[in-house]
C-alpha atoms as a PDB file:
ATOM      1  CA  UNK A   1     -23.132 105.599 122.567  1.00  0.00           C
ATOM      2  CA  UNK A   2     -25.450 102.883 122.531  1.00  0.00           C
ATOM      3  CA  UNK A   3     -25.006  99.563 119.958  1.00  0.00           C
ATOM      4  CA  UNK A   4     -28.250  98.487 119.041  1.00  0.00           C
ATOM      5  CA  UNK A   5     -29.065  95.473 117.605  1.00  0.00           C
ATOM      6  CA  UNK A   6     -30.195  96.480 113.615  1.00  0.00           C
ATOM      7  CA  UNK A   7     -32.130  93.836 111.099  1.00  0.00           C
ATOM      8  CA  UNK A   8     -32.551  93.920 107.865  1.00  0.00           C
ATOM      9  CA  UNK A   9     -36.237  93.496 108.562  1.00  0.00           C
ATOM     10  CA  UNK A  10     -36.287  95.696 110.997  1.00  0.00           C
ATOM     11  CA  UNK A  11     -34.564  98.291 109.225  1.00  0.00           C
ATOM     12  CA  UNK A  12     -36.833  98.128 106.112  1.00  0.00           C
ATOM     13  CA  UNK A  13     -39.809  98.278 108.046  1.00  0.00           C
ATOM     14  CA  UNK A  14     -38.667 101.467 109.592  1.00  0.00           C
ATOM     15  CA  UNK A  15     -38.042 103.248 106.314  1.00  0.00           C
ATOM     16  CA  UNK A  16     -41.188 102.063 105.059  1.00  0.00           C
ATOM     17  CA  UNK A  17     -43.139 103.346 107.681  1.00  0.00           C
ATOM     18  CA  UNK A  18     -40.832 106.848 107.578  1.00  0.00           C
ATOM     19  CA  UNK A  19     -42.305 107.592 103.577  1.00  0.00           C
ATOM     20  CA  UNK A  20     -45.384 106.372 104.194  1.00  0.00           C
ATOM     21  CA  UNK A  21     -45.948 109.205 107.398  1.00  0.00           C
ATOM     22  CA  UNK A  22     -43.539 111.787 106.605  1.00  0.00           C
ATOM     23  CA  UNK A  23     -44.189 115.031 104.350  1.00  0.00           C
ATOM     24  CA  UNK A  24     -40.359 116.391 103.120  1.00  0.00           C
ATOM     25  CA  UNK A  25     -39.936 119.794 103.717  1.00  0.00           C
ATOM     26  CA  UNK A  26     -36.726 121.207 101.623  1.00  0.00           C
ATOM     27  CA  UNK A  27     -36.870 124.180 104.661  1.00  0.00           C
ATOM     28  CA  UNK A  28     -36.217 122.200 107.743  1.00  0.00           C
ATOM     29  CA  UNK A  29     -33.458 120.178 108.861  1.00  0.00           C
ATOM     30  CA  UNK A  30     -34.486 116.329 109.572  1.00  0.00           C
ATOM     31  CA  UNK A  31     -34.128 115.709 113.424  1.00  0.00           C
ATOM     32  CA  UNK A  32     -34.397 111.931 113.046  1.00  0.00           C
ATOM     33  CA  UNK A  33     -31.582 109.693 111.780  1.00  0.00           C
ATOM     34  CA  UNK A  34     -34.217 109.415 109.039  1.00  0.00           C
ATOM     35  CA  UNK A  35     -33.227 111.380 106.047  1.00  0.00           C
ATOM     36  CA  UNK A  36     -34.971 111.823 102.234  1.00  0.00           C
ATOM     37  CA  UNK A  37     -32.256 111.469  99.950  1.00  0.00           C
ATOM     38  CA  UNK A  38     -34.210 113.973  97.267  1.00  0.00           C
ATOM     39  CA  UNK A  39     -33.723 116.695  99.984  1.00  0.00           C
ATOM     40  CA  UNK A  40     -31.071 116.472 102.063  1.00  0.00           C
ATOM     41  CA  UNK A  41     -28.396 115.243  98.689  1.00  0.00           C
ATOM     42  CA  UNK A  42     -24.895 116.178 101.019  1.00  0.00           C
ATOM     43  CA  UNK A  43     -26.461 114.156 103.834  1.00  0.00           C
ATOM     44  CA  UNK A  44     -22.558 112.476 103.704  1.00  0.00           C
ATOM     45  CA  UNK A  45     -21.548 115.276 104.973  1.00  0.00           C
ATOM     46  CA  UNK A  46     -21.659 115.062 108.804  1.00  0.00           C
ATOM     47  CA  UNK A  47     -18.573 116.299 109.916  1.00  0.00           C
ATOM     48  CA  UNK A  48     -16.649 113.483 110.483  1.00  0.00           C
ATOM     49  CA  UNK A  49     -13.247 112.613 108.703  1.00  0.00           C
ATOM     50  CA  UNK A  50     -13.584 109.395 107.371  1.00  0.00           C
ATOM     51  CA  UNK A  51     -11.665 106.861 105.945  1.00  0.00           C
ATOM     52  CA  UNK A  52     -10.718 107.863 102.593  1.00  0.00           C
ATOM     53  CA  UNK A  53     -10.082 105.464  99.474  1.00  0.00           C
ATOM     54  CA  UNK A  54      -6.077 105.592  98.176  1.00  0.00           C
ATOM     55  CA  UNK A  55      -6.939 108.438  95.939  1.00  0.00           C
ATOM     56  CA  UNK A  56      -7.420 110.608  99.093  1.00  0.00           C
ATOM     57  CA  UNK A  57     -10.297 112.171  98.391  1.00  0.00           C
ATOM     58  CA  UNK A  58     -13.136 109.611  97.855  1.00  0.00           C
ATOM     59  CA  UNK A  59     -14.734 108.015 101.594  1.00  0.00           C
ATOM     60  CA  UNK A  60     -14.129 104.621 101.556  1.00  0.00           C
ATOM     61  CA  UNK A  61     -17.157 102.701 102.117  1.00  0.00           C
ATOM     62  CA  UNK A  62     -18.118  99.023 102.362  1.00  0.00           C
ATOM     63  CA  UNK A  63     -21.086  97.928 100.355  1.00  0.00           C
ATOM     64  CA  UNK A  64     -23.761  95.111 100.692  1.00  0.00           C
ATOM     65  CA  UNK A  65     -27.150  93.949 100.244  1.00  0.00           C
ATOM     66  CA  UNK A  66     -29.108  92.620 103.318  1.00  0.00           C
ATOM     67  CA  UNK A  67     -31.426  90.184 102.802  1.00  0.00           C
ATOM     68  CA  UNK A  68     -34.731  89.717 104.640  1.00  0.00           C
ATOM     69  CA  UNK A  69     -35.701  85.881 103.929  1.00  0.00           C
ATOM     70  CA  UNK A  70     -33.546  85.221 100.582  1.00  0.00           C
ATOM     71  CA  UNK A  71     -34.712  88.735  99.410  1.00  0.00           C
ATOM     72  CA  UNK A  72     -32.389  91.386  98.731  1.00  0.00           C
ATOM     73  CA  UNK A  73     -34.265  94.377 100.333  1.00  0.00           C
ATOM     74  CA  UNK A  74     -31.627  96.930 102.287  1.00  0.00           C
ATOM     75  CA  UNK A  75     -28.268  98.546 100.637  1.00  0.00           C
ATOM     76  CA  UNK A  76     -26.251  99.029 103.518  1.00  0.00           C
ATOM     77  CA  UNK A  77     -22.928 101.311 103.167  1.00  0.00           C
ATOM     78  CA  UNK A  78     -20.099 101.088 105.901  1.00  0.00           C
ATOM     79  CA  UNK A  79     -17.871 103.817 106.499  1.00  0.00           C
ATOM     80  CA  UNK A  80     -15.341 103.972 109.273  1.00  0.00           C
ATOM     81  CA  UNK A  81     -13.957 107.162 111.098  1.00  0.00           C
ATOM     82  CA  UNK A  82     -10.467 107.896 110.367  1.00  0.00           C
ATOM     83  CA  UNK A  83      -9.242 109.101 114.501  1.00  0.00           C
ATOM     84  CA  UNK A  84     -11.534 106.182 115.678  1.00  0.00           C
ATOM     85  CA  UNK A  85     -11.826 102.793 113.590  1.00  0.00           C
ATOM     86  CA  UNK A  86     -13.820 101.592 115.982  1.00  0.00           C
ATOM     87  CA  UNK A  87     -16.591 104.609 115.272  1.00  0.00           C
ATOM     88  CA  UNK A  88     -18.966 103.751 111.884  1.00  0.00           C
ATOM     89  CA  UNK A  89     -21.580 105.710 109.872  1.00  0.00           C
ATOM     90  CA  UNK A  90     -23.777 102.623 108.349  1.00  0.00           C
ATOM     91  CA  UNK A  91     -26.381 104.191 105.679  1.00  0.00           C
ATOM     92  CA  UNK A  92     -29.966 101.742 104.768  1.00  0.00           C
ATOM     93  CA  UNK A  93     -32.032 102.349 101.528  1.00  0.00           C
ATOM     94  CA  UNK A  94     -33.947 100.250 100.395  1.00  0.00           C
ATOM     95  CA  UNK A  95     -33.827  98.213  96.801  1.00  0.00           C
ATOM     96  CA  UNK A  96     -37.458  99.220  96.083  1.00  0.00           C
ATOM     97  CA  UNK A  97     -37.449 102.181  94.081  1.00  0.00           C
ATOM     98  CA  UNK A  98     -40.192 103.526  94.957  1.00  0.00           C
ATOM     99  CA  UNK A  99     -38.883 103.650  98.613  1.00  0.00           C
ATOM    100  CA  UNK A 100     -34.813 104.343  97.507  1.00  0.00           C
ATOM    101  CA  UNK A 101     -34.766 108.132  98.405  1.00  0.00           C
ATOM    102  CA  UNK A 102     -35.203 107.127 102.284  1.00  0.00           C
ATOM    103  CA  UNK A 103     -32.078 106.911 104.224  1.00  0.00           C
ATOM    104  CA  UNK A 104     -31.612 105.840 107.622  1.00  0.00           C
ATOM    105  CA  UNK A 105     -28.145 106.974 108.830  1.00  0.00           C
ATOM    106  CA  UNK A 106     -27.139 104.984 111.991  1.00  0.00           C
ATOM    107  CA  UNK A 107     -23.981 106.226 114.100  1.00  0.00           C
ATOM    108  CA  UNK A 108     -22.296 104.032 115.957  1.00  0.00           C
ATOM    109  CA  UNK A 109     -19.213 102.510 118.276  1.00  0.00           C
ATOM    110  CA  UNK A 110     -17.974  98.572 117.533  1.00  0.00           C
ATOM    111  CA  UNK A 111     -16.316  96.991 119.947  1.00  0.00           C
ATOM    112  CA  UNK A 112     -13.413  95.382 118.250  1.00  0.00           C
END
């Protein structure tokens, strides 16, 4: 797996450019790690077994708000893997609502 170096301006760039290019169709499976939230609603889903909050049902997730300046423009959620901690699904949306229901999903390994 390869660890590539993410921005918060970056990042929102990329999901602005995803809605502004991308027609949703509710029939086809998104290919990208680009997803429309409106469509794909179980996109936590993946597969994995995550981390799971004390209640044992309920992923544990970190959340935060990137910043791009002194802007808050990214929510960023952090969930880690429960057979690999160092393995972590990170999911961007933006704070814009107009822009909210992309999500980039971004798989990857940390070094610890």
């Amino acid at each position: 797996m390869v660890d590539v170096l993410r921005t918060p301006s970056s990042d929102s760039s990329l999901l602005i450019r995803f809605n502004d290019s991308t027609d949703f169709d509710e029939l086809t499976k998104p290919v990208s790690p680009l997803h429309s939230f409106q469509v794909l609603r179980y996109f936590r889903k993946d597969g994995h077994n995550w981390r799971n909050k004390k209640d044992g049902k309920t992923v544990k997730e970190a959340h935060e708000k990137l910043k791009v300046g002194s802007i808050d423009v990214l929510h960023c959620y952090y969930a880690h893997e429960e057979d690999n901690e160092n393995f972590q699904r990170r999911c961007y949306w933006m704070l814009e609502q107009e822009l909210m229901h992309v999500v980039f999903i971004q798989y990857l390994e940390v070094k610890v």
